[in-house]
PDB file of N, CA and C in Angstrom:
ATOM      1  N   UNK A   1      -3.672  13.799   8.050  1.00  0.00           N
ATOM      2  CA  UNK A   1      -4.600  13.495   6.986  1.00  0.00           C
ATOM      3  C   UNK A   1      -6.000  13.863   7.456  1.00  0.00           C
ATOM      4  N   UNK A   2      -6.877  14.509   6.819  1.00  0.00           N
ATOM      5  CA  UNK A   2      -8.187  14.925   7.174  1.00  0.00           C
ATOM      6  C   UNK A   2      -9.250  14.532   5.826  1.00  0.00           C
ATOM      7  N   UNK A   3     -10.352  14.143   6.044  1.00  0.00           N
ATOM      8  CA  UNK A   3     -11.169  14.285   4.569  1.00  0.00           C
ATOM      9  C   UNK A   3     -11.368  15.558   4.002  1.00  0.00           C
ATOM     10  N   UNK A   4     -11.436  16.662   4.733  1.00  0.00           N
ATOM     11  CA  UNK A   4     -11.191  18.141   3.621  1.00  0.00           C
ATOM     12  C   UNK A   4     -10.189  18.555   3.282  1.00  0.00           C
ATOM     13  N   UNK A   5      -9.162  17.906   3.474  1.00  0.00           N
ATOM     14  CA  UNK A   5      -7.844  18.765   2.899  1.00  0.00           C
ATOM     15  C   UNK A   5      -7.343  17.854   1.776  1.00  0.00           C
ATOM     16  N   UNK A   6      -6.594  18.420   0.718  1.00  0.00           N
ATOM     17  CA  UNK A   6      -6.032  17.687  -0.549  1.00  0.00           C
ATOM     18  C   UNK A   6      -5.063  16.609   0.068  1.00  0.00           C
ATOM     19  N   UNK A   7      -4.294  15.914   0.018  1.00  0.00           N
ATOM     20  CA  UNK A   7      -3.525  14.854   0.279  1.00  0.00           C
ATOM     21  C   UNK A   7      -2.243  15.006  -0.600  1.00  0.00           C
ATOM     22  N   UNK A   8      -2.380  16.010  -1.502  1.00  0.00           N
ATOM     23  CA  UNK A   8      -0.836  16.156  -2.361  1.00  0.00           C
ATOM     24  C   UNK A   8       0.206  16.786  -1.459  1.00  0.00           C
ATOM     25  N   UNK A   9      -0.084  17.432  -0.512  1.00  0.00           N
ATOM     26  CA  UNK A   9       0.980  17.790   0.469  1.00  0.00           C
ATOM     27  C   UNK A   9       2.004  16.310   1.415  1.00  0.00           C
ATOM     28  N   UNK A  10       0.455  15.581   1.768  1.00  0.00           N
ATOM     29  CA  UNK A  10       1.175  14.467   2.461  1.00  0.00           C
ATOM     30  C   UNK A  10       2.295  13.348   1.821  1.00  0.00           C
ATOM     31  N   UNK A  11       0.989  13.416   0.681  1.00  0.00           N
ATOM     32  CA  UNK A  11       1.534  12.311  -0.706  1.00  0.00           C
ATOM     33  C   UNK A  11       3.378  13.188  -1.142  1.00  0.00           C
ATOM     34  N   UNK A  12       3.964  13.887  -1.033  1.00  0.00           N
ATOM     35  CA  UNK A  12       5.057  14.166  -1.244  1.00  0.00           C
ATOM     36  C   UNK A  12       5.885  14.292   0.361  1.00  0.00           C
ATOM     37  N   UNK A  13       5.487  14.318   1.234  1.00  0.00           N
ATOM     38  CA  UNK A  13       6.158  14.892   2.747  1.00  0.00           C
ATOM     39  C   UNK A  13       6.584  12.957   2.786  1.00  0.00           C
ATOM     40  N   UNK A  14       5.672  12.072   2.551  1.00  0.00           N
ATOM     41  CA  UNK A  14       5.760  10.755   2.224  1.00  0.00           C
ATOM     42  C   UNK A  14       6.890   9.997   1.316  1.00  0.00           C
ATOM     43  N   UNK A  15       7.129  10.987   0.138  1.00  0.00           N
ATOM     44  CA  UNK A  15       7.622  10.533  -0.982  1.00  0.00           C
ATOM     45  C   UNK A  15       9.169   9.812  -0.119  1.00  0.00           C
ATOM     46  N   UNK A  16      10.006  10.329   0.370  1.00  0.00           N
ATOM     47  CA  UNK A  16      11.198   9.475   1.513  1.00  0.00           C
ATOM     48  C   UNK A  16      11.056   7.992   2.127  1.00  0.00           C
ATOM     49  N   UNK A  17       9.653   8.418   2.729  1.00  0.00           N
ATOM     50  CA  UNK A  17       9.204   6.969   3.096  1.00  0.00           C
ATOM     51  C   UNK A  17       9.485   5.917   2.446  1.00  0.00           C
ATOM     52  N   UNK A  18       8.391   6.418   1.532  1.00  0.00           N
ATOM     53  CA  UNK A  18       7.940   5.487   0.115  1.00  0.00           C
ATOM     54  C   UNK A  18       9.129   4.911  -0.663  1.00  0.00           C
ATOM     55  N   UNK A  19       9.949   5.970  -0.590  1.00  0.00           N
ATOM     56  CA  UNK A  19      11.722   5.239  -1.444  1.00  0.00           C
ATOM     57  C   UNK A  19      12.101   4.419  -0.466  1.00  0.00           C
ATOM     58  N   UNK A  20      12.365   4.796   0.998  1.00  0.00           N
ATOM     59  CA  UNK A  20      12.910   3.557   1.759  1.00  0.00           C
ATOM     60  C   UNK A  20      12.379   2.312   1.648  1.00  0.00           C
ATOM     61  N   UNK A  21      11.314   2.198   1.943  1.00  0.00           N
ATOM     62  CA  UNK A  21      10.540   0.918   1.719  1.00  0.00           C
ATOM     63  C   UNK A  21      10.664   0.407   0.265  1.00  0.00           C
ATOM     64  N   UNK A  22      10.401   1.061  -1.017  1.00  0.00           N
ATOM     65  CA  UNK A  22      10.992   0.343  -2.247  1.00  0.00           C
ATOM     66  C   UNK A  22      12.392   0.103  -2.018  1.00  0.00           C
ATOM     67  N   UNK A  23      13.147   0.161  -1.497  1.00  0.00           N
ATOM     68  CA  UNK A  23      14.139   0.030  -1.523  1.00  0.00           C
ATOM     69  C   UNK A  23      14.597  -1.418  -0.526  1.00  0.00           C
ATOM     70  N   UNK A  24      14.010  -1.528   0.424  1.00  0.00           N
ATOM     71  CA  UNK A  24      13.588  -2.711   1.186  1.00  0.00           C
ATOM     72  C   UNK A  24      13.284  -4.250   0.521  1.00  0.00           C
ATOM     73  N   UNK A  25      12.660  -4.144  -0.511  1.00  0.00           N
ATOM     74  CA  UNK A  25      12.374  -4.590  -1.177  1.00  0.00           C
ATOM     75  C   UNK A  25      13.559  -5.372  -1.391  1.00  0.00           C
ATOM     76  N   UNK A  26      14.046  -4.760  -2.284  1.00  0.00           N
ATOM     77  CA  UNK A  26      15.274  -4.995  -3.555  1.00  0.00           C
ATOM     78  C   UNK A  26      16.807  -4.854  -3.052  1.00  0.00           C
ATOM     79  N   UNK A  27      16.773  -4.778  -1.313  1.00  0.00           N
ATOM     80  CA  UNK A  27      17.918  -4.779  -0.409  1.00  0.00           C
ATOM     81  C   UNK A  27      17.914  -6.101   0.167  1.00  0.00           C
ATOM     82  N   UNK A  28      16.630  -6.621   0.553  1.00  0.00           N
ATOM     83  CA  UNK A  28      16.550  -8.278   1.009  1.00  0.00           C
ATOM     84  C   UNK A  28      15.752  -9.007   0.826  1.00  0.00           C
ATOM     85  N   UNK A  29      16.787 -10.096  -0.603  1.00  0.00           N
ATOM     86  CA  UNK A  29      16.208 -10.490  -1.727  1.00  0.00           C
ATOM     87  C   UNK A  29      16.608 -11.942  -1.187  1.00  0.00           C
ATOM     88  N   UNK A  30      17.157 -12.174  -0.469  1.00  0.00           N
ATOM     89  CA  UNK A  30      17.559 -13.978   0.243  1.00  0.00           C
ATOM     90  C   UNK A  30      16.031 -14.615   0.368  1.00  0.00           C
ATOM     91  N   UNK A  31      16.105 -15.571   0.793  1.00  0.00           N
ATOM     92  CA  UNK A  31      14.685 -16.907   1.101  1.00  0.00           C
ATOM     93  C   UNK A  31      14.576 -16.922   2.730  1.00  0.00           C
ATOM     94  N   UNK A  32      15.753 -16.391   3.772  1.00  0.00           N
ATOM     95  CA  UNK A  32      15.784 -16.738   4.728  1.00  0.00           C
ATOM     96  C   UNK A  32      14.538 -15.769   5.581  1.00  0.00           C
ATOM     97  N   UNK A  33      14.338 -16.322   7.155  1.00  0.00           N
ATOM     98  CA  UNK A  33      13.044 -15.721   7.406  1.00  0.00           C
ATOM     99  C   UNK A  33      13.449 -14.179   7.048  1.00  0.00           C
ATOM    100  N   UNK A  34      14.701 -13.923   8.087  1.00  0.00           N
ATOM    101  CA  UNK A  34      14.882 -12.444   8.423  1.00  0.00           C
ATOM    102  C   UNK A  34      14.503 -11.213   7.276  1.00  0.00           C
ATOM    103  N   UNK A  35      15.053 -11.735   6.009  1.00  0.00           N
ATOM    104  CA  UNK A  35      14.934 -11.239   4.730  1.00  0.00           C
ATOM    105  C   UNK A  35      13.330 -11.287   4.405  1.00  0.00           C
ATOM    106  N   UNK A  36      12.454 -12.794   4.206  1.00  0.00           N
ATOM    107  CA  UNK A  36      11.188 -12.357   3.779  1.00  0.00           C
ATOM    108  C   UNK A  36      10.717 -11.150   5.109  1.00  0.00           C
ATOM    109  N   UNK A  37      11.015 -11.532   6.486  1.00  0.00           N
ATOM    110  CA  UNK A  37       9.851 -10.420   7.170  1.00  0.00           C
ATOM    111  C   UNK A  37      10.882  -8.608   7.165  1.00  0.00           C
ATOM    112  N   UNK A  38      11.376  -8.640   6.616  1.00  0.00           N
ATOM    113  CA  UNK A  38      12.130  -7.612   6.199  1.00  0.00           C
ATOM    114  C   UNK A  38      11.185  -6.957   5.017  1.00  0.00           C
ATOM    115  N   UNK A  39      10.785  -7.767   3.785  1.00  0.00           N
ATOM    116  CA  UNK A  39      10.331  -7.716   2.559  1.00  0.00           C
ATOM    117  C   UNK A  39       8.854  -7.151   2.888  1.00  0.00           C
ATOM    118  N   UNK A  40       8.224  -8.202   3.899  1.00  0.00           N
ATOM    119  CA  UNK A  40       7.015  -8.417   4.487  1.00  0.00           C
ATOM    120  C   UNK A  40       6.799  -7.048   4.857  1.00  0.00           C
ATOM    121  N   UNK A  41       7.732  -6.206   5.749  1.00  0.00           N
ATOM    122  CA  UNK A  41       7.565  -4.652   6.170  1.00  0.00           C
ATOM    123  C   UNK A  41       7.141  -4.049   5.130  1.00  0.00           C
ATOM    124  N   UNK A  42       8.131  -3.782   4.343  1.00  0.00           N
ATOM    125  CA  UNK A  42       8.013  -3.232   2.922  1.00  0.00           C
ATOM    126  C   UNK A  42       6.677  -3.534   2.676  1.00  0.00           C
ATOM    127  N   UNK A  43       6.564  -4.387   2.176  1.00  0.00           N
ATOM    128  CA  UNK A  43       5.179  -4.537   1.154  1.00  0.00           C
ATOM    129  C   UNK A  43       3.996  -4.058   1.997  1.00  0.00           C
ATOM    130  N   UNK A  44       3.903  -4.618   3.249  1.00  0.00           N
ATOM    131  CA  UNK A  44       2.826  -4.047   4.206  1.00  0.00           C
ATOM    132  C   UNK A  44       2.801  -2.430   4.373  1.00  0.00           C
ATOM    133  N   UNK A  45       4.139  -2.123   4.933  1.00  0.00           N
ATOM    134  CA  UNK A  45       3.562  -0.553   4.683  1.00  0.00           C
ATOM    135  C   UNK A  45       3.303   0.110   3.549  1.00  0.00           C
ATOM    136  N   UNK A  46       3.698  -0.445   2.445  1.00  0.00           N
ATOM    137  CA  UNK A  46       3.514   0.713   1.266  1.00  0.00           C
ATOM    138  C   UNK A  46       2.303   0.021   0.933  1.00  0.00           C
ATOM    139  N   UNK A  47       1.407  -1.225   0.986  1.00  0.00           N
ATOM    140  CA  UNK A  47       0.110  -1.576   0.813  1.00  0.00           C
ATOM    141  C   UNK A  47      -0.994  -0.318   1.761  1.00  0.00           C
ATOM    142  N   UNK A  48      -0.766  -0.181   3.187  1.00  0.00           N
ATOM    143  CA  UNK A  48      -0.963   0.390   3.633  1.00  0.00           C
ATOM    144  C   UNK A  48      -1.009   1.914   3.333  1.00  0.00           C
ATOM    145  N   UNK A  49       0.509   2.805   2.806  1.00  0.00           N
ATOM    146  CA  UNK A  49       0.229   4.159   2.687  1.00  0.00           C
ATOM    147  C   UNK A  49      -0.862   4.144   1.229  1.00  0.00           C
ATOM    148  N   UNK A  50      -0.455   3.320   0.554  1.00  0.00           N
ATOM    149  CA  UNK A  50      -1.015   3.725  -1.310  1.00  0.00           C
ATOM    150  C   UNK A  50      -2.380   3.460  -0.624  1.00  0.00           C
ATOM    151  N   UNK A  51      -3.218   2.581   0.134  1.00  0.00           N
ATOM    152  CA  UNK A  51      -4.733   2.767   0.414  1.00  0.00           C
ATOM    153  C   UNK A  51      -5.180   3.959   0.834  1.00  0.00           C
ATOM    154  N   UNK A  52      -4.416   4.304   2.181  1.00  0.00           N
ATOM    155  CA  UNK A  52      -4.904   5.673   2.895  1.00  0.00           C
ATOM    156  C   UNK A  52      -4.875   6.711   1.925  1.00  0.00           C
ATOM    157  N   UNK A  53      -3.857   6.667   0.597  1.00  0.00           N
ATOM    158  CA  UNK A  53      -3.898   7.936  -0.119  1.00  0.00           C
ATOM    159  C   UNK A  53      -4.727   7.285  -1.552  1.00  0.00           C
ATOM    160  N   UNK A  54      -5.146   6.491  -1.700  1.00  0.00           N
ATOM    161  CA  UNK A  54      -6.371   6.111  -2.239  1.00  0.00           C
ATOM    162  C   UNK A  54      -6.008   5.648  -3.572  1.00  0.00           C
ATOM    163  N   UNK A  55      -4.605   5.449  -3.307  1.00  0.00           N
ATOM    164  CA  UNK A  55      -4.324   4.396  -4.648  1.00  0.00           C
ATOM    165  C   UNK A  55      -4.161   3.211  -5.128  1.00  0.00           C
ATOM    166  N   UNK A  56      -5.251   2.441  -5.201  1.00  0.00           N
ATOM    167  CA  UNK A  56      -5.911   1.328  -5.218  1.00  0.00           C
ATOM    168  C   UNK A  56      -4.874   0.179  -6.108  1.00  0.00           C
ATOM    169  N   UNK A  57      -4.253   1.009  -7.361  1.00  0.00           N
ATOM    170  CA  UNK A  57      -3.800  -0.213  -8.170  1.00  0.00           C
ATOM    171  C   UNK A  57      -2.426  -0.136  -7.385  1.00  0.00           C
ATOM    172  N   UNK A  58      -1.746   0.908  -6.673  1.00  0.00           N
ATOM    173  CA  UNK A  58      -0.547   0.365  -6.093  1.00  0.00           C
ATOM    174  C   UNK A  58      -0.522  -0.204  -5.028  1.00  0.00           C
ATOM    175  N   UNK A  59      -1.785  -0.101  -4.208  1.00  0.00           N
ATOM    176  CA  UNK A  59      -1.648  -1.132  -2.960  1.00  0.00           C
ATOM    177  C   UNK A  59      -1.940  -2.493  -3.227  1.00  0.00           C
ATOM    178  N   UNK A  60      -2.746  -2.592  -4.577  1.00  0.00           N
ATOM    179  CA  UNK A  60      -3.400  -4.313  -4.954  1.00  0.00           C
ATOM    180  C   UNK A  60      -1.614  -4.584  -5.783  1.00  0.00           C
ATOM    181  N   UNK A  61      -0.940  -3.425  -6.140  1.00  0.00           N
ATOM    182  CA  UNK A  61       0.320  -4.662  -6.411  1.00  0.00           C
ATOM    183  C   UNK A  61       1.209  -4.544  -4.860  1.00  0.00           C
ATOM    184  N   UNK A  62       0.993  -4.132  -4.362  1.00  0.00           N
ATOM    185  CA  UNK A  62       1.813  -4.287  -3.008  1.00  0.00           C
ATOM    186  C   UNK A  62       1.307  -5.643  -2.186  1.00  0.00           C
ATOM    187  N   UNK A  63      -0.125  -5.675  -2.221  1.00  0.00           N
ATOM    188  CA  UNK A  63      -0.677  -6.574  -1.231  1.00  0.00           C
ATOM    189  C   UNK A  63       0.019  -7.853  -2.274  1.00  0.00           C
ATOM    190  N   UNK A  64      -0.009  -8.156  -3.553  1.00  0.00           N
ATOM    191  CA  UNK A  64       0.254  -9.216  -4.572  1.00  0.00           C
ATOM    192  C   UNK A  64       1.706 -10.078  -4.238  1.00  0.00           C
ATOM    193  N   UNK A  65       2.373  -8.514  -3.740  1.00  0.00           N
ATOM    194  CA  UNK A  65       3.655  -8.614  -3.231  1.00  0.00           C
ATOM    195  C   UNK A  65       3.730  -9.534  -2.082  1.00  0.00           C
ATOM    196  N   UNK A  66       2.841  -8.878  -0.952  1.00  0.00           N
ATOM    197  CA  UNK A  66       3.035  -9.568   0.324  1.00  0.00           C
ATOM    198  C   UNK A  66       2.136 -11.104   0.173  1.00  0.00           C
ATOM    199  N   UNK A  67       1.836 -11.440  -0.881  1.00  0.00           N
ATOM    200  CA  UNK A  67       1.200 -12.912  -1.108  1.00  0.00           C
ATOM    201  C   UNK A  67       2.518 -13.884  -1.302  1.00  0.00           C
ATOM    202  N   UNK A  68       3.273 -12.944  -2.176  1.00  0.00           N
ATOM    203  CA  UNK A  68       4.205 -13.513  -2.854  1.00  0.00           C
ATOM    204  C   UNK A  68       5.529 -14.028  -2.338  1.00  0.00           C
ATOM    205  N   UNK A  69       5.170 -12.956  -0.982  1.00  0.00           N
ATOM    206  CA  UNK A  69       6.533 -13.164  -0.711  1.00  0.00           C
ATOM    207  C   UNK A  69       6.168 -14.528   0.693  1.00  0.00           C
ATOM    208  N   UNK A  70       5.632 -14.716   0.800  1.00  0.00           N
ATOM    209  CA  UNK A  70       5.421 -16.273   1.360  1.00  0.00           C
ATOM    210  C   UNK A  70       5.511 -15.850   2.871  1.00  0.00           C
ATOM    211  N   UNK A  71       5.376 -14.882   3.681  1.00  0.00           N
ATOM    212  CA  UNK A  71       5.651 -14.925   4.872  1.00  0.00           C
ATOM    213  C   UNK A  71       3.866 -14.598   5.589  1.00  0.00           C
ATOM    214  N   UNK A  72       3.243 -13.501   5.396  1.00  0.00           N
ATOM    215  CA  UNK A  72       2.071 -14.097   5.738  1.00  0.00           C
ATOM    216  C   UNK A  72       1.077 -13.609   4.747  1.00  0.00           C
ATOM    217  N   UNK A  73       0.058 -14.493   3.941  1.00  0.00           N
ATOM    218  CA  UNK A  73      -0.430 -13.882   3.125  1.00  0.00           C
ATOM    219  C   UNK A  73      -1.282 -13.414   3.089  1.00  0.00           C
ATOM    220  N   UNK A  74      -2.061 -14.157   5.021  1.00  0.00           N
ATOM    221  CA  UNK A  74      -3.853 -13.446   5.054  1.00  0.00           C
ATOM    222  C   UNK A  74      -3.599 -11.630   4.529  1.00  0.00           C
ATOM    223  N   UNK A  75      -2.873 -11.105   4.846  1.00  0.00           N
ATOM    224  CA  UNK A  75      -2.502 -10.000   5.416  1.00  0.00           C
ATOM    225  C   UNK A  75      -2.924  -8.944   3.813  1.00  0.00           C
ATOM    226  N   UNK A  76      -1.985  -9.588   2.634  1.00  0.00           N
ATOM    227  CA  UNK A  76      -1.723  -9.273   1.116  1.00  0.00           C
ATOM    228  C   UNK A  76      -3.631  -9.831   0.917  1.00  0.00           C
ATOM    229  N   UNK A  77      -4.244 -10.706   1.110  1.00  0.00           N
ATOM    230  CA  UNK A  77      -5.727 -11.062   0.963  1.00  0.00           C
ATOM    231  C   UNK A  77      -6.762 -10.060   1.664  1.00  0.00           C
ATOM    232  N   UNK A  78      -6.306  -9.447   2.619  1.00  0.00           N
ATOM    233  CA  UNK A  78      -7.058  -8.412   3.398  1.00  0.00           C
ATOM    234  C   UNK A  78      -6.613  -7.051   2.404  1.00  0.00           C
ATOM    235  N   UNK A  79      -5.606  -7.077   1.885  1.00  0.00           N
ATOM    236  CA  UNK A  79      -5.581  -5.609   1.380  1.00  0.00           C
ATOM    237  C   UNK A  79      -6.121  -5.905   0.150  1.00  0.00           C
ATOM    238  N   UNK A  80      -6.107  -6.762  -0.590  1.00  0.00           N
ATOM    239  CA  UNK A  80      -6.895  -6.963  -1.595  1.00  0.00           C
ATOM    240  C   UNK A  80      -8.438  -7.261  -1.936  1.00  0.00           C
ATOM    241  N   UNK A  81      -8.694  -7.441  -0.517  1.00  0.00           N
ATOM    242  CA  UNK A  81     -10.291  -6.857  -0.324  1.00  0.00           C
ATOM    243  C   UNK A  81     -10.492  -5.403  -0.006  1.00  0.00           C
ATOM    244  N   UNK A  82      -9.663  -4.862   0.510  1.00  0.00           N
ATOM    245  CA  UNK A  82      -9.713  -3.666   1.023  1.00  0.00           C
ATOM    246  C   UNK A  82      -9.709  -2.919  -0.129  1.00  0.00           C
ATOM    247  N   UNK A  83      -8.725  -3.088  -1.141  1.00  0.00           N
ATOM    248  CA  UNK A  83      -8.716  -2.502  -2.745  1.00  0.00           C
ATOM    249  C   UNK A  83      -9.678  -2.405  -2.975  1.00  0.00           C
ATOM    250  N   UNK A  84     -10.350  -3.777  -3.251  1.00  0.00           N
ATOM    251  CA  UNK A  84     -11.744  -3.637  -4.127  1.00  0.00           C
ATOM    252  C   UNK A  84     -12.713  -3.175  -3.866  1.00  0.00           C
ATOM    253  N   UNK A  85     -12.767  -3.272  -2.354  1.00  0.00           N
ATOM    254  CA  UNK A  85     -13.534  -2.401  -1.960  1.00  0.00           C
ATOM    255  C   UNK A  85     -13.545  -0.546  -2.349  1.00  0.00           C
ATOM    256  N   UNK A  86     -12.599  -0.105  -1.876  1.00  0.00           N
ATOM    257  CA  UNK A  86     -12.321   0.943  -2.037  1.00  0.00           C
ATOM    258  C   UNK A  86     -12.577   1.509  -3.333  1.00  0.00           C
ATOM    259  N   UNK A  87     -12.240   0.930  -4.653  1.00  0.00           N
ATOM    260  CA  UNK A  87     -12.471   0.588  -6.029  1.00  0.00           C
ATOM    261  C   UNK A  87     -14.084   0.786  -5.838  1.00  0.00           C
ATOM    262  N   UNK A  88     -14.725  -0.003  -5.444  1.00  0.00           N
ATOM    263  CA  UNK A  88     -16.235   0.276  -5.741  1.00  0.00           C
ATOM    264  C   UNK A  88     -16.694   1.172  -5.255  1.00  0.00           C
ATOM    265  N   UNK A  89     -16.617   1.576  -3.936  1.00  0.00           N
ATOM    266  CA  UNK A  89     -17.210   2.656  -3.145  1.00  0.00           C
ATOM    267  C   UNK A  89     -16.986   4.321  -3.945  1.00  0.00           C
ATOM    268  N   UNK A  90     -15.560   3.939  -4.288  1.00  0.00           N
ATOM    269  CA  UNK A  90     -15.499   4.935  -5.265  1.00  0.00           C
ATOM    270  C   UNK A  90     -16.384   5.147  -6.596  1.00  0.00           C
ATOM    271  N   UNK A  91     -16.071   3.900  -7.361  1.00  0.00           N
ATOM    272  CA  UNK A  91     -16.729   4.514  -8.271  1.00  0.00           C
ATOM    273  C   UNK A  91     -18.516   4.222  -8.404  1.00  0.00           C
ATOM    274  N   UNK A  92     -18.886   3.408  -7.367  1.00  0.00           N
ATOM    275  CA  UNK A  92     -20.435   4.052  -6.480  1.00  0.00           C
ATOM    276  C   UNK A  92     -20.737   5.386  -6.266  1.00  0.00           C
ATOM    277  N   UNK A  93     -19.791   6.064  -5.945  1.00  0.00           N
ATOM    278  CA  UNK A  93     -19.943   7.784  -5.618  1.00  0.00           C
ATOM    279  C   UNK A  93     -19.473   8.619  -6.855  1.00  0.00           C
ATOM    280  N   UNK A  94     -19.079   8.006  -7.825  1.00  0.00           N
ATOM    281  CA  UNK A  94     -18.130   8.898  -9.018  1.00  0.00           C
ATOM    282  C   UNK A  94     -17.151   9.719  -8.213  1.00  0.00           C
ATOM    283  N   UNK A  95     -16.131   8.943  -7.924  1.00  0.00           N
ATOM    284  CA  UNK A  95     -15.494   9.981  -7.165  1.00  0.00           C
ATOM    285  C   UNK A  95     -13.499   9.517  -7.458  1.00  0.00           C
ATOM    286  N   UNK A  96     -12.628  10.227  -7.394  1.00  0.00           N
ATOM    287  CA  UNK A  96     -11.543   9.711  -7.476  1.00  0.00           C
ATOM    288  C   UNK A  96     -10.955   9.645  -5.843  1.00  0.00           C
ATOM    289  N   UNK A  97     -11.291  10.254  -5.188  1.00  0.00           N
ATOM    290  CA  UNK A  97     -11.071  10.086  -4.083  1.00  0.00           C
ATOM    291  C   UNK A  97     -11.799  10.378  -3.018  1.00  0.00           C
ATOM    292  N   UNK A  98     -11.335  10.335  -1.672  1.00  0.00           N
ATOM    293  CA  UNK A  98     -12.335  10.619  -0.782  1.00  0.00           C
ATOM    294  C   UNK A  98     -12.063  11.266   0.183  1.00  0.00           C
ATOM    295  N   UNK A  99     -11.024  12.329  -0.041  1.00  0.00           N
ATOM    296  CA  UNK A  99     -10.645  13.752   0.243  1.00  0.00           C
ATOM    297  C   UNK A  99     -11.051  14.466  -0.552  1.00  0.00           C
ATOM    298  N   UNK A 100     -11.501  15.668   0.015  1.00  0.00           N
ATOM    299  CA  UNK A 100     -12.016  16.814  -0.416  1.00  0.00           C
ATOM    300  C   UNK A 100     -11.404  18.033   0.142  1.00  0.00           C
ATOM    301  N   UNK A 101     -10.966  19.273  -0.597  1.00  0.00           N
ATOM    302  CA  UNK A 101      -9.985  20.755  -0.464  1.00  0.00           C
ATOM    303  C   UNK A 101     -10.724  21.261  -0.348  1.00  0.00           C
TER     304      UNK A 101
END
């Protein structure tokens, strides 16, 4: 990932990832720990990739996720500052993202 290069290359080399982890999700759906910090992965990394590629409303429902899912929530509260942030800085600059081709 670089700030001059487009990100639609990564954003698809990703797209595998991104299914495993949805899929994580909706594979361990129990109450027990193993299952939430199973869930907890999931939601954390895909909170994580959707920021770096600057998509704000899917990491604020990912982080919503990792609130939800009861295992740790500072974590889902940090990405949801991190959203909003990101959200403003952007549209402070008029910008959709903050890569540039």
């Amino acid at each position: 990932m670089s700030a001059f290069k487009s990100i639609k290359v990564l954003e698809k080399n990703l797209g595998p990832v991104m299914s495993y982890f949805e899929e994580l999700k909706s594979k361990y759906k129990g109450s027990d720990k193993r299952d939430q910090k199973m869930r907890y992965s999931a939601y954390y990394n895909l909170a994580k990739l959707y920021y770096l590629l600057d998509r704000a409303d899917d990491a604020e429902r990912e982080a919503k996720g990792l609130i939800q899912n009861d295992y740790d929530k500072s974590d889902g509260e940090m990405f949801l500052r991190l959203t909003k942030t990101l959200r403003e800085d952007l549209t402070r600059q008029k910008m959709e993202t903050r890569h540039f081709e």
